[in-house]
N, C-alpha and C. Protein backbone atom coordinates (compact mmCIF):
# COMPACT_ATOMS: atom_id res chain seq x y z
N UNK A 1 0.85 -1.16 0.00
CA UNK A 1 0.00 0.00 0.00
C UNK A 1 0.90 1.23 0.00
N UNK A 2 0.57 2.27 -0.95
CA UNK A 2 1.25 3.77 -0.57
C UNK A 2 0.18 4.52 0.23
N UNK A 3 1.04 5.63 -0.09
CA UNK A 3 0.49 6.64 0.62
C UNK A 3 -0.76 7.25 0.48
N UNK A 4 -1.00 7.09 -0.67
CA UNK A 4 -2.51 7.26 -1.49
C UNK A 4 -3.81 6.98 -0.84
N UNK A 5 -3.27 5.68 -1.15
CA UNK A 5 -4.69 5.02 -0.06
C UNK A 5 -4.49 4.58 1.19
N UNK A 6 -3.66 4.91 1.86
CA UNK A 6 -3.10 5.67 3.52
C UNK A 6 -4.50 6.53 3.60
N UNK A 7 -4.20 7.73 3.08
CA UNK A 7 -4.91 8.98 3.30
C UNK A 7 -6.26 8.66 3.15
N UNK A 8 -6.68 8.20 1.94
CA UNK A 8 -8.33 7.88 1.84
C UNK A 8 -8.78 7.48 2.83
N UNK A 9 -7.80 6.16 3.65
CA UNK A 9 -8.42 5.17 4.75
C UNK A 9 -8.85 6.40 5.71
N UNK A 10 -7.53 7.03 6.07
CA UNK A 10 -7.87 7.87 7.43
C UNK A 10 -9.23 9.16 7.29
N UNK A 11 -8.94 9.64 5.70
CA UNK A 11 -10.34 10.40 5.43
C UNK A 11 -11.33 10.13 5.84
N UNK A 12 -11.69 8.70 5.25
CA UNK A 12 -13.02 8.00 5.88
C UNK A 12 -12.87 7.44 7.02
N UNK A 13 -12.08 7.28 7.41
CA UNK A 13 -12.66 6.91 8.95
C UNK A 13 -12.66 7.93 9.59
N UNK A 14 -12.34 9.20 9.60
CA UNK A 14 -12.55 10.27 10.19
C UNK A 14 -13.86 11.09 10.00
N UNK A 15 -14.40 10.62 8.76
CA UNK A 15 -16.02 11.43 8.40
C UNK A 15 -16.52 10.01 9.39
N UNK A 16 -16.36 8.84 9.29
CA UNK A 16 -17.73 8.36 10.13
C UNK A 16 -17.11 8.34 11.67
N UNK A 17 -16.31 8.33 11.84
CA UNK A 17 -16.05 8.64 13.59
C UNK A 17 -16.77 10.04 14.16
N UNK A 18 -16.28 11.03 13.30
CA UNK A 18 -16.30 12.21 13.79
C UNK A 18 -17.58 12.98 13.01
N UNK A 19 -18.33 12.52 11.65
CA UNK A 19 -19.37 13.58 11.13
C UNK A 19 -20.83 12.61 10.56
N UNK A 20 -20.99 11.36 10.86
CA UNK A 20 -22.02 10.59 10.34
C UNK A 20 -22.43 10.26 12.24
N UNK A 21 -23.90 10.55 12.04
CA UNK A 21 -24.58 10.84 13.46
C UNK A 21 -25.39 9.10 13.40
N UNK A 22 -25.68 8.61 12.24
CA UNK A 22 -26.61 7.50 12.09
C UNK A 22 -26.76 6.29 13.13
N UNK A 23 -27.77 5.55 13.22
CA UNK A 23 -27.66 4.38 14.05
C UNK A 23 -27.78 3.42 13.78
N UNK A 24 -26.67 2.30 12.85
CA UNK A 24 -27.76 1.18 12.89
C UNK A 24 -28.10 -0.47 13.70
N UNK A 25 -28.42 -1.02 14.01
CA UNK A 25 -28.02 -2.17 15.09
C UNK A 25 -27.54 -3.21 14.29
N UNK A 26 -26.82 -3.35 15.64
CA UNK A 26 -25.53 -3.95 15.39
C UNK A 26 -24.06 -3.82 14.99
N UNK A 27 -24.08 -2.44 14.15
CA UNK A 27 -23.14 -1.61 13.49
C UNK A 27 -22.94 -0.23 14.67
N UNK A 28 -21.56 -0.18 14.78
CA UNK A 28 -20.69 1.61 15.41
C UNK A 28 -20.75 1.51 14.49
N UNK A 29 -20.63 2.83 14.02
CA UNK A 29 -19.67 3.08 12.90
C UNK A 29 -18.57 4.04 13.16
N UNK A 30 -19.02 4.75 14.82
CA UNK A 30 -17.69 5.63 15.56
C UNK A 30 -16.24 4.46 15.77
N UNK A 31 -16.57 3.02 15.80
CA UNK A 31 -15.80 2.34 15.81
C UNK A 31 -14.85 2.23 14.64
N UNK A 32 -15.65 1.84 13.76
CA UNK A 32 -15.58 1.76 12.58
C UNK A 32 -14.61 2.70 11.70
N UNK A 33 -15.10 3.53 11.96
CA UNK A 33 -14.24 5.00 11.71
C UNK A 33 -12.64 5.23 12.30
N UNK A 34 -12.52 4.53 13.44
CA UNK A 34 -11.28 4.49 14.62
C UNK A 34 -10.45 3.56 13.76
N UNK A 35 -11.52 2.42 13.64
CA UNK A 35 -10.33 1.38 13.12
C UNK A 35 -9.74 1.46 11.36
N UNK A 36 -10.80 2.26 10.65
CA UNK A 36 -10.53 2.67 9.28
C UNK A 36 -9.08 3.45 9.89
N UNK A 37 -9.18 4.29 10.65
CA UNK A 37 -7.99 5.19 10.59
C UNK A 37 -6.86 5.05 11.03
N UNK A 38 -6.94 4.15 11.94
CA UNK A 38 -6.19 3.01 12.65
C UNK A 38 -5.05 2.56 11.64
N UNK A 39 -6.03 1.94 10.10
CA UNK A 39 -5.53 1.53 8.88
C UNK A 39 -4.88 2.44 7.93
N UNK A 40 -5.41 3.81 8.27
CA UNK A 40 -5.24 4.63 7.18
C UNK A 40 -3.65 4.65 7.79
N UNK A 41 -3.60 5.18 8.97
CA UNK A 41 -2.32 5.89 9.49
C UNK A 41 -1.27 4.27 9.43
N UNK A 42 -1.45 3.64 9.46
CA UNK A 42 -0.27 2.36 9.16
C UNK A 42 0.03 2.35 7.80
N UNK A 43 -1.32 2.51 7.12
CA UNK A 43 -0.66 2.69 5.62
C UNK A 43 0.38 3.49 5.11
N UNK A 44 0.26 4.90 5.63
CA UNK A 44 0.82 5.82 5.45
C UNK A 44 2.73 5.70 5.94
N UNK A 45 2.25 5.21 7.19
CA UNK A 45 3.81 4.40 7.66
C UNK A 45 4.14 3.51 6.37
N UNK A 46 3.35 2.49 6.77
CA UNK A 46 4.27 1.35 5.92
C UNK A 46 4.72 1.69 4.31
N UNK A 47 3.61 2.82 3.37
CA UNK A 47 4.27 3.11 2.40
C UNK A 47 5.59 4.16 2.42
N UNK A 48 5.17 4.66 3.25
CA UNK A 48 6.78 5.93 3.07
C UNK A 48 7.84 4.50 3.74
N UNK A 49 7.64 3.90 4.44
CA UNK A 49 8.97 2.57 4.87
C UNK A 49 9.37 2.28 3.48
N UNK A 50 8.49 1.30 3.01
CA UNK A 50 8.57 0.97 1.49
C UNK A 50 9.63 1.65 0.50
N UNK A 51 8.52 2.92 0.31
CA UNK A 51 9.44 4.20 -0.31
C UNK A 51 10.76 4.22 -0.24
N UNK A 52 11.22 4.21 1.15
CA UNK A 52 13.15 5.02 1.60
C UNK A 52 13.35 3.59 1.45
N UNK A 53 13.04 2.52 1.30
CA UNK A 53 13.78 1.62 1.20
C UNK A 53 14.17 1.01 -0.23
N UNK A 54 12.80 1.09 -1.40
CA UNK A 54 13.47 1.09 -2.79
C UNK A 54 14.18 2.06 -3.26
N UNK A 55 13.98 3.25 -2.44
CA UNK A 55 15.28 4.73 -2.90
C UNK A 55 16.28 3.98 -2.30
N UNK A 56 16.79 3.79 -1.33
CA UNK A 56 17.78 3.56 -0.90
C UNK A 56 18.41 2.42 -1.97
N UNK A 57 18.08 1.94 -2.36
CA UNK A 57 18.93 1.32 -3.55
C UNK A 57 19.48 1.63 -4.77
N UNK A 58 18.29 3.04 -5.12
CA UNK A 58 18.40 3.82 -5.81
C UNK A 58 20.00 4.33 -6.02
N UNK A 59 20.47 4.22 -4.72
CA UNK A 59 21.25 5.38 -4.22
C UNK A 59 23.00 4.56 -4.59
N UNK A 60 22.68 3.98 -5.43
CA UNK A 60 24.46 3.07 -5.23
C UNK A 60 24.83 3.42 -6.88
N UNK A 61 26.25 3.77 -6.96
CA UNK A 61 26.94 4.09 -7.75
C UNK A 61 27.26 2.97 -8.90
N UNK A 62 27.04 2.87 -10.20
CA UNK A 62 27.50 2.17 -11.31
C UNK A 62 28.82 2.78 -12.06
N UNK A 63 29.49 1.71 -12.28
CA UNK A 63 30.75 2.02 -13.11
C UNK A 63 30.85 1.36 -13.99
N UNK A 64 30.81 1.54 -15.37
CA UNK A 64 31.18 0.41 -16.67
C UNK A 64 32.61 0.86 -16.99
N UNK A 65 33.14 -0.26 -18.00
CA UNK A 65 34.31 -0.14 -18.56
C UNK A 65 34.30 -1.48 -19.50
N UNK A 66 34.98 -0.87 -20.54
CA UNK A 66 35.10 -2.38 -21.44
C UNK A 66 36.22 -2.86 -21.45
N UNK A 67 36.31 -3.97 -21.45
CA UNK A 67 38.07 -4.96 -21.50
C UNK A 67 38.20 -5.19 -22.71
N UNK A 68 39.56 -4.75 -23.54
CA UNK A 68 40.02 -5.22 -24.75
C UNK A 68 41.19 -6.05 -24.66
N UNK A 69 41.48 -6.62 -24.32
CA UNK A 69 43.10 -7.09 -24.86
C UNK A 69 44.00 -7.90 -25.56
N UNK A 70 42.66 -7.82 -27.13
CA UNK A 70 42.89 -8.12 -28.25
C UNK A 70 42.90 -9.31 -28.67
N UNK A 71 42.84 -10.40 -27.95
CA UNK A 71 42.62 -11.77 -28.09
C UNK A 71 41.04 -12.68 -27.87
N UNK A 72 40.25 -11.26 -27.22
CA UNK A 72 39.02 -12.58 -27.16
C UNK A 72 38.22 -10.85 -27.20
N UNK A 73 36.42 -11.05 -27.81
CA UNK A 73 35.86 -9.84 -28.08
C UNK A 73 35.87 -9.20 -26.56
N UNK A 74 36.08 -7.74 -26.94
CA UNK A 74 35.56 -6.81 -25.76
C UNK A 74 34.22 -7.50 -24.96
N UNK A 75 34.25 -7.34 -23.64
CA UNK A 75 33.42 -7.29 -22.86
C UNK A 75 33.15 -6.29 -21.92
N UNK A 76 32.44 -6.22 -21.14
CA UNK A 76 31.88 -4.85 -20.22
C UNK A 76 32.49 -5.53 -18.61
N UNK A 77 32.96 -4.86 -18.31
CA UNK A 77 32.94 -5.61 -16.40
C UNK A 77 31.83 -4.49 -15.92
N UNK A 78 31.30 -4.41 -14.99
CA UNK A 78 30.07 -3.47 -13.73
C UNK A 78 30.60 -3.51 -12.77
N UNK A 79 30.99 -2.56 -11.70
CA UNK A 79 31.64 -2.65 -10.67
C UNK A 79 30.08 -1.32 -9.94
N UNK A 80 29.44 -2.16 -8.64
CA UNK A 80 29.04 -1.26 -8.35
C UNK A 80 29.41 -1.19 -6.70
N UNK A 81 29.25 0.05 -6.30
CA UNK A 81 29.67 0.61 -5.26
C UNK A 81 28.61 1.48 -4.45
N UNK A 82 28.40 1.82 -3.16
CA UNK A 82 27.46 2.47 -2.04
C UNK A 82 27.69 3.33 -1.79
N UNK A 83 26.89 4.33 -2.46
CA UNK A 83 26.90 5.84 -2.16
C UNK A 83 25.87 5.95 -0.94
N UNK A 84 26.74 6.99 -0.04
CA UNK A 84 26.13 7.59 1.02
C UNK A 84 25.76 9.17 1.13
């Protein structure tokens, strides 16, 4: 989940906690609303976690170079390295 629908969750559970007056039995929906937001706000965590963690891979240095030394075809070596 991102952050996207983080926010929606907590939207709606905040209109029925806090602005839907209705009653029906068997159903809170002030509950209802708590635990939507409950969801919304973990979402919101767990996608920004998500997030810094596929950036963070983002974040590492590539180096190419090709090897010639005339006896067998060029090839590429990749040397990668951790930028901080």
């Amino acid at each position: 989940m991102r952050v996207g629908p983080g926010i929606a969750l907590l939207a709606l559970g905040a209109i029925l906690a806090f602005a839907v007056s209705d009653n029906f039995s068997g159903v809170d929906l002030t509950t209802i609303g708590y635990i939507l937001m409950g969801a919304g706000v973990l979402g919101i965590i767990l996608g920004l976690v998500l997030t810094a963690n596929a950036n963070r891979g983002v974040r590492s240095s590539t180096t190419r170079r090709v090897v010639d030394d005339g006896t067998t075809p060029p090839r590429e070596e990749v040397t990668r390295r951790e930028v901080d």
